[in-house]
N, C-alpha and C. Protein backbone atom coordinates (compact mmCIF):
# COMPACT_ATOMS: atom_id res chain seq x y z
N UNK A 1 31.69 -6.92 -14.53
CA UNK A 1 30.97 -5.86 -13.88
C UNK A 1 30.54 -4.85 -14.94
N UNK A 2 29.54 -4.29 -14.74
CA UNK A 2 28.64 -3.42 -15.87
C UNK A 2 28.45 -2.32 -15.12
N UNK A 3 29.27 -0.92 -15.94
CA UNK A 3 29.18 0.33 -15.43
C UNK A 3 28.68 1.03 -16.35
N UNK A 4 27.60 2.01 -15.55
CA UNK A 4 27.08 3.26 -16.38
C UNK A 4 27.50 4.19 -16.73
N UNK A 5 27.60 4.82 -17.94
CA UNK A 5 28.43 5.84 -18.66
C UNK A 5 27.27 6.85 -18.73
N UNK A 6 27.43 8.16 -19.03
CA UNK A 6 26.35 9.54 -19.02
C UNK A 6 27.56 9.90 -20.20
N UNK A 7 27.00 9.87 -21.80
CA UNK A 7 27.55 10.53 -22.66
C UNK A 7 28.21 12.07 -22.33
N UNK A 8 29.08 12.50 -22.51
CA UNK A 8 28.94 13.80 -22.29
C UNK A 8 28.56 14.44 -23.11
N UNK A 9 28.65 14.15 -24.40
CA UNK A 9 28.13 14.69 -25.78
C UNK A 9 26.45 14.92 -25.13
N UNK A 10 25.87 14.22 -25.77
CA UNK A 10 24.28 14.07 -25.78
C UNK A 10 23.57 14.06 -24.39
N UNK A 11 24.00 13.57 -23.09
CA UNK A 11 24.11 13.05 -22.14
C UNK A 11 23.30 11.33 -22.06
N UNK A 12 23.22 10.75 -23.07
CA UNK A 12 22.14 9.76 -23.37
C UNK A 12 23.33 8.22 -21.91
N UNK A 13 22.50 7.66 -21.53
CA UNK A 13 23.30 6.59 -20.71
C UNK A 13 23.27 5.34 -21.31
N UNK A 14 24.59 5.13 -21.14
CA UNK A 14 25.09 3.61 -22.01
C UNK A 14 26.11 2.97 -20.65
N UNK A 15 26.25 2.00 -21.06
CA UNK A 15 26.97 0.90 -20.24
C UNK A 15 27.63 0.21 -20.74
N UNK A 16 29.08 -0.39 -19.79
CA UNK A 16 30.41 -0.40 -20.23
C UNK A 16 30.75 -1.71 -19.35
N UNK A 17 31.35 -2.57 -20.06
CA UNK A 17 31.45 -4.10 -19.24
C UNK A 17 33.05 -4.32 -19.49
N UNK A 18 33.05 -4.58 -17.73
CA UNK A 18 34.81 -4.02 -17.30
C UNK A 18 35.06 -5.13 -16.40
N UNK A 19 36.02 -6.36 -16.47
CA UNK A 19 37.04 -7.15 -16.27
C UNK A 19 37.53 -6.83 -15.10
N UNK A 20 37.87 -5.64 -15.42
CA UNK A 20 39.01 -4.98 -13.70
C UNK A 20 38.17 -3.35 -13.64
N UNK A 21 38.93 -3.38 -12.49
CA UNK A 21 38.03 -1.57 -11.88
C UNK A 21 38.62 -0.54 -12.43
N UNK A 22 39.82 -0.87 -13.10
CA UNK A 22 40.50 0.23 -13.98
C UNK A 22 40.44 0.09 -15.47
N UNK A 23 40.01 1.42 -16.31
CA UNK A 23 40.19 0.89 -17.41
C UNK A 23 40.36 2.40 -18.32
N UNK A 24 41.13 2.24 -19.35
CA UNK A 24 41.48 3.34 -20.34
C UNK A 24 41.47 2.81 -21.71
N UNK A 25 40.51 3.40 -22.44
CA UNK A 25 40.31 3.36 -23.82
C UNK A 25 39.53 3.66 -24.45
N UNK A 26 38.87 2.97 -25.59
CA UNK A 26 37.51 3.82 -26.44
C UNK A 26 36.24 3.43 -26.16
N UNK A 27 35.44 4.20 -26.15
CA UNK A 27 34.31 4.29 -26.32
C UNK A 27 33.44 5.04 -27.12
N UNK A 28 32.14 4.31 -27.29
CA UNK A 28 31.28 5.03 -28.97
C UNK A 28 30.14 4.77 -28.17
N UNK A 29 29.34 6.78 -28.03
CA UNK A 29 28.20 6.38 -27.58
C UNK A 29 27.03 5.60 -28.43
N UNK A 30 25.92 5.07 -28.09
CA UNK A 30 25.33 4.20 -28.64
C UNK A 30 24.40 5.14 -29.48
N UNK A 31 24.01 6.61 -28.67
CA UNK A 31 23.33 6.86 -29.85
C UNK A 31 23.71 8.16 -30.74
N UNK A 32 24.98 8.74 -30.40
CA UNK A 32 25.42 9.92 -30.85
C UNK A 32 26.12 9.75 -31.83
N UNK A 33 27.13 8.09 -31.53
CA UNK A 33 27.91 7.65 -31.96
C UNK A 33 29.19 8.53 -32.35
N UNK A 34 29.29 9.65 -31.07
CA UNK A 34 30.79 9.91 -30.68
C UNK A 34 31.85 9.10 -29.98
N UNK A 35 32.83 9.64 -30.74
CA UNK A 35 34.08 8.81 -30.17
C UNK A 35 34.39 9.52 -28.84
N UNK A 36 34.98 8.95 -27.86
CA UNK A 36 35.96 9.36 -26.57
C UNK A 36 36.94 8.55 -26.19
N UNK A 37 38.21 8.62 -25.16
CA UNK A 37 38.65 7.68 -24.50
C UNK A 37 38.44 8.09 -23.33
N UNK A 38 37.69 6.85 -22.72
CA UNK A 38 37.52 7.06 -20.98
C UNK A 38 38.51 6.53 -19.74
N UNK A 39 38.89 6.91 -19.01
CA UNK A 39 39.45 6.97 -18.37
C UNK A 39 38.54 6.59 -16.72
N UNK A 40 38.88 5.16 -15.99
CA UNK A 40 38.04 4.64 -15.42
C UNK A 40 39.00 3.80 -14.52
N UNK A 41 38.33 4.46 -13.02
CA UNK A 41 39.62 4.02 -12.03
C UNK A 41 38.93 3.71 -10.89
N UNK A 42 39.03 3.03 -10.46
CA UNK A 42 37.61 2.50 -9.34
C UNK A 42 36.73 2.05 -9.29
N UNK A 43 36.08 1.29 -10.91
CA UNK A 43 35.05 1.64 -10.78
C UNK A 43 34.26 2.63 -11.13
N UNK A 44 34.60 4.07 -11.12
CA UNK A 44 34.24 5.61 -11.04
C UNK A 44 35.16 6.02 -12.43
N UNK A 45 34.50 6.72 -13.40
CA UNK A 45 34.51 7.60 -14.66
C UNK A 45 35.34 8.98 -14.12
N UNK A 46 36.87 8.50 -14.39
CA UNK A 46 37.77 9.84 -14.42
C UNK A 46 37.85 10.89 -15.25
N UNK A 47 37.78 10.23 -16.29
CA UNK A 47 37.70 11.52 -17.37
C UNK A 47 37.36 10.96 -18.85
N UNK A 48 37.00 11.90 -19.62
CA UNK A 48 36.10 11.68 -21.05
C UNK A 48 37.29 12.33 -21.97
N UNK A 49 38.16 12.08 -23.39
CA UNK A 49 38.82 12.77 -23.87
C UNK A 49 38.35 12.42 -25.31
N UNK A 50 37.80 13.05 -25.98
CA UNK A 50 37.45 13.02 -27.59
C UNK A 50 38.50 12.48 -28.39
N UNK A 51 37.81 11.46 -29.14
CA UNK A 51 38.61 10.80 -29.73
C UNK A 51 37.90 10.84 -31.20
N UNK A 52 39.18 11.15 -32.52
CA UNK A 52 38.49 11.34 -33.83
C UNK A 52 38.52 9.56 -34.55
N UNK A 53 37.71 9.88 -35.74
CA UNK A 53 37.44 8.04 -36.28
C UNK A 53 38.99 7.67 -36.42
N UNK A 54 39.96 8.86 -37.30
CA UNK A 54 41.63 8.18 -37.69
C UNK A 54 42.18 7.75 -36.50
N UNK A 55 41.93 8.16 -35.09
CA UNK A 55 43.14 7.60 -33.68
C UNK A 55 42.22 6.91 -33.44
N UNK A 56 41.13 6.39 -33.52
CA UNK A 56 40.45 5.40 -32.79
C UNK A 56 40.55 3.75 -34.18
N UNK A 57 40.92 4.34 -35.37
CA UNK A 57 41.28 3.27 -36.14
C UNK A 57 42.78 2.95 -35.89
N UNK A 58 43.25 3.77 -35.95
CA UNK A 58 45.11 3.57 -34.83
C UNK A 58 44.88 2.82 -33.74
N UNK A 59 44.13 3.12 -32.85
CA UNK A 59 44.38 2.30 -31.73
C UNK A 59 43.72 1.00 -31.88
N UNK A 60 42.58 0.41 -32.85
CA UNK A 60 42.30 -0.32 -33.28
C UNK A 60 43.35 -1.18 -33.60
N UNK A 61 44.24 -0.73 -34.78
CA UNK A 61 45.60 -1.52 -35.62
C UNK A 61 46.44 -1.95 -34.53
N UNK A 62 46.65 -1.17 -33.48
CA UNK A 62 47.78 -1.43 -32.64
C UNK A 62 47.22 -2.60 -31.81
N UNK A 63 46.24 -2.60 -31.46
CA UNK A 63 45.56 -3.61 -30.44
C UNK A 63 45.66 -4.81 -31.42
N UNK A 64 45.75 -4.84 -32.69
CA UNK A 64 45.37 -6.19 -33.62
C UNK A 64 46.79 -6.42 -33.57
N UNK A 65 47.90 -5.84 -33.80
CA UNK A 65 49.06 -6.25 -33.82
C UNK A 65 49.73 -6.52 -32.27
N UNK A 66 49.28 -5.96 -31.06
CA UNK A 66 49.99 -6.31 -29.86
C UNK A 66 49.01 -7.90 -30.02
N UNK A 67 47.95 -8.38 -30.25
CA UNK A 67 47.16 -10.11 -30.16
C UNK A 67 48.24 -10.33 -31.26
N UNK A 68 48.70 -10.15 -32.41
CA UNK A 68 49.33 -10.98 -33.35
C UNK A 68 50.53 -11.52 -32.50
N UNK A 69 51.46 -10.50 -32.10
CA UNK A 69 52.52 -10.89 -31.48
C UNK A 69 52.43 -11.44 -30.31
N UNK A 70 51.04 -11.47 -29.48
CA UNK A 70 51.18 -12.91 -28.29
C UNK A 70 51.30 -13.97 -28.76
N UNK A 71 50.12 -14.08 -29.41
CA UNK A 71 49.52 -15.41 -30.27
C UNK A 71 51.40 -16.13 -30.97
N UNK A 72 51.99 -14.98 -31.51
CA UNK A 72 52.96 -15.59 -32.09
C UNK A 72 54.60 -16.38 -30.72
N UNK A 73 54.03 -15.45 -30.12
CA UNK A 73 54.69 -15.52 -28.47
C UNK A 73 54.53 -17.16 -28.07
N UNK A 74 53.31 -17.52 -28.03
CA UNK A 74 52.84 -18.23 -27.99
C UNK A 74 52.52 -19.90 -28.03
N UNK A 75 52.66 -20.14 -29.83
CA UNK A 75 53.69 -21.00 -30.79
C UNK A 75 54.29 -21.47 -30.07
């Protein structure tokens, strides 16, 4: 399912392709190319929280290491 986002920065509209109706994490508008984490529950855009490049490369690392340890789960 493909949901529309309204930057809050710029207000420019981008779209967000979502698995389940809930969802929490990053997003980079397409043309401001600010960071946020959105917060998305229904379907419907709960909340926008600014996110800087260092926690959005953190949450990057962590997401690469929670796939290492399935994958190794896995085996």
């Amino acid at each position: 399912m493909m949901i529309t986002l309204e930057c809050p920065k710029c207000g420019t509209a981008g779209s967000q392709s979502l698995l389940e109706p809930d969802y929490e994490g990053p997003y980079r508008c397409w043309k401001c190319r600010e960071l946020f984490v959105i917060t998305i529950e229904g379907n419907q855009v709960k909340g926008w929280k600014p996110l800087t490049e260092a926690e959005f490369q953190k949450m990057q690392e962590a997401e690469a290491l929670k796939a290492k340890f399935k994958q190794q789960g896995q085996d």
